[in-house]
N, C-alpha and C. Protein backbone atom coordinates (compact mmCIF):
# COMPACT_ATOMS: atom_id res chain seq x y z
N UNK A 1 11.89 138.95 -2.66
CA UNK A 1 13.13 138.38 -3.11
C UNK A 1 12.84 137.06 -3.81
N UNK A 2 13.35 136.84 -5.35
CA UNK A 2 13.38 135.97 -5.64
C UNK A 2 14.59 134.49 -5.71
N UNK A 3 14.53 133.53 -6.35
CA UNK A 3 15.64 132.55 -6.36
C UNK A 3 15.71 131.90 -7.26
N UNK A 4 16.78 131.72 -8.22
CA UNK A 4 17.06 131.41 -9.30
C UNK A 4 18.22 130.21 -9.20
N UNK A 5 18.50 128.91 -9.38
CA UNK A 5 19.65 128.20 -9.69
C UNK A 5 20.45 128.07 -10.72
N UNK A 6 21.23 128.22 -10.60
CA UNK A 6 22.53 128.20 -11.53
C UNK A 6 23.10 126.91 -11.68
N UNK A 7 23.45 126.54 -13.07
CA UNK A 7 23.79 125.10 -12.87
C UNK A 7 25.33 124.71 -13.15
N UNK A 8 25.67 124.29 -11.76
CA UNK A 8 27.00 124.01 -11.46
C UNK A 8 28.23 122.79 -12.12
N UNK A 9 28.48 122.88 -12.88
CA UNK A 9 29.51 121.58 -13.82
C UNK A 9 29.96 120.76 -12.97
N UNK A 10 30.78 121.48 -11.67
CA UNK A 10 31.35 120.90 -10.68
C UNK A 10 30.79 120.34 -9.13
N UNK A 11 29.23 120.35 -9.29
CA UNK A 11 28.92 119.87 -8.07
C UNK A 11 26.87 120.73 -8.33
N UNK A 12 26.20 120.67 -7.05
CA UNK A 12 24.89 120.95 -7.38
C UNK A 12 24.63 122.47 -7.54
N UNK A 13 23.47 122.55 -8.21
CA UNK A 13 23.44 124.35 -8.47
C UNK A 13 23.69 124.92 -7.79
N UNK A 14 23.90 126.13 -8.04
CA UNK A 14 24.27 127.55 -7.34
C UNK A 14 22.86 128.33 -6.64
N UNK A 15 22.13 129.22 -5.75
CA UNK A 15 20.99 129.48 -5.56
C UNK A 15 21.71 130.93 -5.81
N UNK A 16 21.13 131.96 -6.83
CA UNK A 16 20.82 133.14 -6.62
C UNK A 16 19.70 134.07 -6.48
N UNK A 17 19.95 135.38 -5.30
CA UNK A 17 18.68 135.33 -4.98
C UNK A 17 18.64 137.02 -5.48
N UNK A 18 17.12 137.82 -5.81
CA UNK A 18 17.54 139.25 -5.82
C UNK A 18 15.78 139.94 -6.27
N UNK A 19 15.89 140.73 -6.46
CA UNK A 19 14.95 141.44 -7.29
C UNK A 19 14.02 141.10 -8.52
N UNK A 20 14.59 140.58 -9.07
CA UNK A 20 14.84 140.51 -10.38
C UNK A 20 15.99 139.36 -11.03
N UNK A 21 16.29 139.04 -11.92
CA UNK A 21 17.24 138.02 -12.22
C UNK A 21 18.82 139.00 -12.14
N UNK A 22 18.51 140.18 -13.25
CA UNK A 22 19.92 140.91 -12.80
C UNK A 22 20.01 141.53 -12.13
N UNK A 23 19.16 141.87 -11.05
CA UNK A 23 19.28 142.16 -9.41
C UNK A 23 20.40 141.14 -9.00
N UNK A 24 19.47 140.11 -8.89
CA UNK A 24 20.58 138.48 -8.41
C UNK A 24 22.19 138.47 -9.25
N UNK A 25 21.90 138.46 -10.23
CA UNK A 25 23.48 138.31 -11.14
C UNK A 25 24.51 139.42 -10.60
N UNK A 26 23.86 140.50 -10.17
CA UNK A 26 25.06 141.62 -9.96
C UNK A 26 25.02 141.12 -8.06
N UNK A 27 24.11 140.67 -7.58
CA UNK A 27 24.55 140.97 -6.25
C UNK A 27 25.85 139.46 -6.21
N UNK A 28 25.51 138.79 -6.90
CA UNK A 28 26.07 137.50 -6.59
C UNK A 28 27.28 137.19 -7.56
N UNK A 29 27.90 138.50 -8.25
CA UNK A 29 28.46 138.54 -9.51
C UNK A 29 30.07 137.79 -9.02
N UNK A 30 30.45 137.31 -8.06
CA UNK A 30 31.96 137.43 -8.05
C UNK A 30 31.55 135.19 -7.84
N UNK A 31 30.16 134.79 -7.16
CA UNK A 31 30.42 133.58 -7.88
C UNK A 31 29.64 133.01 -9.21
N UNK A 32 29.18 133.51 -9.32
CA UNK A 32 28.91 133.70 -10.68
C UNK A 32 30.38 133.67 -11.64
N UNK A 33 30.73 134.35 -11.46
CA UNK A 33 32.45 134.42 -12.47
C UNK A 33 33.26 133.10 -12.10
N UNK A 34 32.69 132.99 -10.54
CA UNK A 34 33.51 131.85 -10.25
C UNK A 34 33.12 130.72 -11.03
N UNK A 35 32.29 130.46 -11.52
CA UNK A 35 31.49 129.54 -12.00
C UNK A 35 31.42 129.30 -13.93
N UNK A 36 31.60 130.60 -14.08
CA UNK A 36 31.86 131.03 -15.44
C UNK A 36 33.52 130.49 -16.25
N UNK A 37 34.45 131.06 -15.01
CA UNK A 37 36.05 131.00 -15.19
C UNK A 37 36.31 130.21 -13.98
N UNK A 38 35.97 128.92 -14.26
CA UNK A 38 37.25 128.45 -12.77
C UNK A 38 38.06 128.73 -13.06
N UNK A 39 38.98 129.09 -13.75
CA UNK A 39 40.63 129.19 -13.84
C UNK A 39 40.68 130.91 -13.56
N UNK A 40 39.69 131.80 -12.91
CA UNK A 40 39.71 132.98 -12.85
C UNK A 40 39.98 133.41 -14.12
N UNK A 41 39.59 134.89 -13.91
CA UNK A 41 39.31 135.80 -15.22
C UNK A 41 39.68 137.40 -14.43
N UNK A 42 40.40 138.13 -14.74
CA UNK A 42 40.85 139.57 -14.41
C UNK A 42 40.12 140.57 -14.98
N UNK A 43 39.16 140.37 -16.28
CA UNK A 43 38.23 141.37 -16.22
C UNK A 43 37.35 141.13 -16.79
N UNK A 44 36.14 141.01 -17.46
CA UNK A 44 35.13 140.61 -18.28
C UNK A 44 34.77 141.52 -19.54
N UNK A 45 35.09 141.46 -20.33
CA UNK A 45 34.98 142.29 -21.65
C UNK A 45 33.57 142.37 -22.21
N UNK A 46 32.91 141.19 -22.57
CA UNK A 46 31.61 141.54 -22.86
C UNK A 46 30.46 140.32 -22.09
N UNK A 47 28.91 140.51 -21.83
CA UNK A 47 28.27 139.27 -21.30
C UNK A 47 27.06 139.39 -22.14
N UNK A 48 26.56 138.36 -22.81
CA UNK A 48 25.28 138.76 -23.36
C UNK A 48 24.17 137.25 -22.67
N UNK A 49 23.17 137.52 -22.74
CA UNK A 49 22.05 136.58 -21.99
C UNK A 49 20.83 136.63 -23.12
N UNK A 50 20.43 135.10 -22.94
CA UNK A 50 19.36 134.78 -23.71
C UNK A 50 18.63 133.71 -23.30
N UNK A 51 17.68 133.71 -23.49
CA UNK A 51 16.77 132.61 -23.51
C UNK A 51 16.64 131.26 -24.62
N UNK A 52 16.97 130.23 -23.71
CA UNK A 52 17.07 128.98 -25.06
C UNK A 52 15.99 127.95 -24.99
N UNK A 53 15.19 127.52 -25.26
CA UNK A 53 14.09 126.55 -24.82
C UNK A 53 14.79 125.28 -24.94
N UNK A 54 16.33 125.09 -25.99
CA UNK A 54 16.46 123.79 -25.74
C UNK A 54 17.21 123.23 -24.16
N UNK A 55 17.73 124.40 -23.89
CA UNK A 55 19.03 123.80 -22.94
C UNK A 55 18.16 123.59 -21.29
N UNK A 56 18.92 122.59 -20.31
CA UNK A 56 17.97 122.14 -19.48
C UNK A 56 17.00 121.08 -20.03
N UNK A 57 17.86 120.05 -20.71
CA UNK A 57 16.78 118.72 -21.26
C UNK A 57 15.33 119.58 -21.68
N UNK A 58 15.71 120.33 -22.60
CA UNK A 58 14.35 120.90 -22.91
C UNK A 58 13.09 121.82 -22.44
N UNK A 59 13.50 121.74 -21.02
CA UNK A 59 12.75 123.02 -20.33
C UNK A 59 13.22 124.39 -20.14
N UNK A 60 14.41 124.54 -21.08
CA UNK A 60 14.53 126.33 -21.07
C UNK A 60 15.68 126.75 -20.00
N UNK A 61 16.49 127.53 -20.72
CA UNK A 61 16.91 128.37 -19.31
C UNK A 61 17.52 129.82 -19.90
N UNK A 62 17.84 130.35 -19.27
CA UNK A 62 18.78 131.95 -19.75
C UNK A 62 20.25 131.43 -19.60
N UNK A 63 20.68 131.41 -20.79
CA UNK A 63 21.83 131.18 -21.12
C UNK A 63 22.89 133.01 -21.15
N UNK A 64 24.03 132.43 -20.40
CA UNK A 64 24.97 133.75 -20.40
C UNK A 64 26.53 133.62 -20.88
N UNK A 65 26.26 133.90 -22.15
CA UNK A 65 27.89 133.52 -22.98
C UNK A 65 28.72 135.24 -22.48
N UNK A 66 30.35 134.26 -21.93
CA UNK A 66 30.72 136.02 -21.17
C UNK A 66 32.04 135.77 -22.32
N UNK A 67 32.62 136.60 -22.22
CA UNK A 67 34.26 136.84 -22.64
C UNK A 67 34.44 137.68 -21.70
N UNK A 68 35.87 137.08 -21.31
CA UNK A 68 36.93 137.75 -20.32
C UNK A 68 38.57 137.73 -20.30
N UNK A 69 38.93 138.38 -19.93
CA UNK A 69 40.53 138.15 -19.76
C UNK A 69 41.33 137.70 -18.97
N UNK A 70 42.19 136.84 -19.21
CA UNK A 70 42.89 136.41 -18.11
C UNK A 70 44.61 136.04 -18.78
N UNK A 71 45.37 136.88 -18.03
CA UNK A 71 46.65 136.84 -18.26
C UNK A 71 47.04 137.11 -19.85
N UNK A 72 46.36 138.34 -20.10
CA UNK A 72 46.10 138.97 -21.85
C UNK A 72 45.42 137.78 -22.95
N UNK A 73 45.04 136.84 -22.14
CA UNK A 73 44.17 135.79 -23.17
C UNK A 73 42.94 135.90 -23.06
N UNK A 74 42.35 136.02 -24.20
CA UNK A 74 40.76 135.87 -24.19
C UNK A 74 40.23 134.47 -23.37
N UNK A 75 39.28 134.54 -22.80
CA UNK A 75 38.65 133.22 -22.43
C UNK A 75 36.87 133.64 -22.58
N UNK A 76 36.50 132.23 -22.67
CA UNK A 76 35.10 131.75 -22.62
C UNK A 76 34.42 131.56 -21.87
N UNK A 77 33.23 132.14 -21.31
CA UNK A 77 32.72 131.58 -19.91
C UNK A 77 31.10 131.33 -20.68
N UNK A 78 30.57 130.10 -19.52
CA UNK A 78 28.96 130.71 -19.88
C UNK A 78 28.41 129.99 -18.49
N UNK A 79 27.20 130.33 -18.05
CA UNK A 79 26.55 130.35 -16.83
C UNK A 79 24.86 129.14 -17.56
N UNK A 80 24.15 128.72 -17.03
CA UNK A 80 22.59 128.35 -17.30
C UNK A 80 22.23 128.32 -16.13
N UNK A 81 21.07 129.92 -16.30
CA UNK A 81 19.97 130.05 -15.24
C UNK A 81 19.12 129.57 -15.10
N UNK A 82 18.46 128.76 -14.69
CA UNK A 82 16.92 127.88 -14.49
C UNK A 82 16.02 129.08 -14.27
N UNK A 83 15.39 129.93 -15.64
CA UNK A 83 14.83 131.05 -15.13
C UNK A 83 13.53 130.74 -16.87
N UNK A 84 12.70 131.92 -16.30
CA UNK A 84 11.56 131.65 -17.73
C UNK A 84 12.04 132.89 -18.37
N UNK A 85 11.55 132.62 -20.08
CA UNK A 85 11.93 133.72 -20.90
C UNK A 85 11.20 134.86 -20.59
N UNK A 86 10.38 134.91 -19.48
CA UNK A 86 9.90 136.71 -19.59
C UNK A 86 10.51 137.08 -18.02
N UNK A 87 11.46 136.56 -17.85
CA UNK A 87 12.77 137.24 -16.31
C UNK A 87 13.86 138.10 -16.70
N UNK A 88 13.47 138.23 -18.12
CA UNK A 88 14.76 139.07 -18.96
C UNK A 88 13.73 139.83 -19.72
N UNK A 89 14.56 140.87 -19.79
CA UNK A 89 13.11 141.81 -20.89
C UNK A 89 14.21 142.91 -21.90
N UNK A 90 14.56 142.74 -22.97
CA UNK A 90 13.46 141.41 -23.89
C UNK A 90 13.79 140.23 -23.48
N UNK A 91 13.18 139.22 -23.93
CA UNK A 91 14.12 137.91 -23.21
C UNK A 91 14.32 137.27 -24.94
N UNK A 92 14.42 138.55 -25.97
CA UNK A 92 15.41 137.51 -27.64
C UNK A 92 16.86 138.20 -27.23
N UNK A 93 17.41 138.33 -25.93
CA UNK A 93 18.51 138.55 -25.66
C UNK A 93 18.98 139.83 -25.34
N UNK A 94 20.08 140.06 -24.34
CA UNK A 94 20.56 141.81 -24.20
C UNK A 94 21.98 141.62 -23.25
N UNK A 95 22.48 143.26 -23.71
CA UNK A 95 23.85 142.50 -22.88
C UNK A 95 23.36 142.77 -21.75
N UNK A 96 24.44 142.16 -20.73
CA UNK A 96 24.64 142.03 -19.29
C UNK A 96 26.05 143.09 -18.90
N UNK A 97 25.79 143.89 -17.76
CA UNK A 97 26.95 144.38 -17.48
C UNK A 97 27.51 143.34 -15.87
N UNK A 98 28.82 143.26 -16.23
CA UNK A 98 29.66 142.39 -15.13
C UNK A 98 30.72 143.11 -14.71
């Protein structure tokens, strides 16, 4: 089992733990969203994940831009995993199912 932090806007990271990174993302998927949509979100339409070397003051992380719905409005979510670009495969990006 591995452990991955998530970095929290509202207080210190998140720890997810799993298999794999989207082992972790699906077992831990409902705070994860929490984290994505504080204002909640009713369904998630699309999630895609990538690897950015700038974000994280420069040491990298897997970035996860989501769209979701909430009360027939589109909304914006995004997550930063403290993870390395070969925890995603490919890691030039792929969707995520949520």
């Amino acid at each position: 089992m591995q452990t991955w932090l998530v970095t929290n806007p509202s207080g210190p990271p998140v720890a997810i733990q799993g298999e794999d990174l989207v082992s972790a993302m699906s077992r831990h998927r409902e705070a994860l969203l929490a984290l994505a949509f504080p204002g909640g979100v009713e369904a998630v339409e699309t999630a895609w994940m990538h690897w950015d070397q700038d974000l994280l003051d420069g040491n990298g992380a897997v970035e996860v831009i989501l769209t979701g719905l909430r009360a027939g409005t589109e909304q914006q979510g995004r997550l930063l995993i403290d993870a390395a670009p070969g925890e995603i495969a490919p890691d030039t990006g792929r969707a995520v199912f949520f």
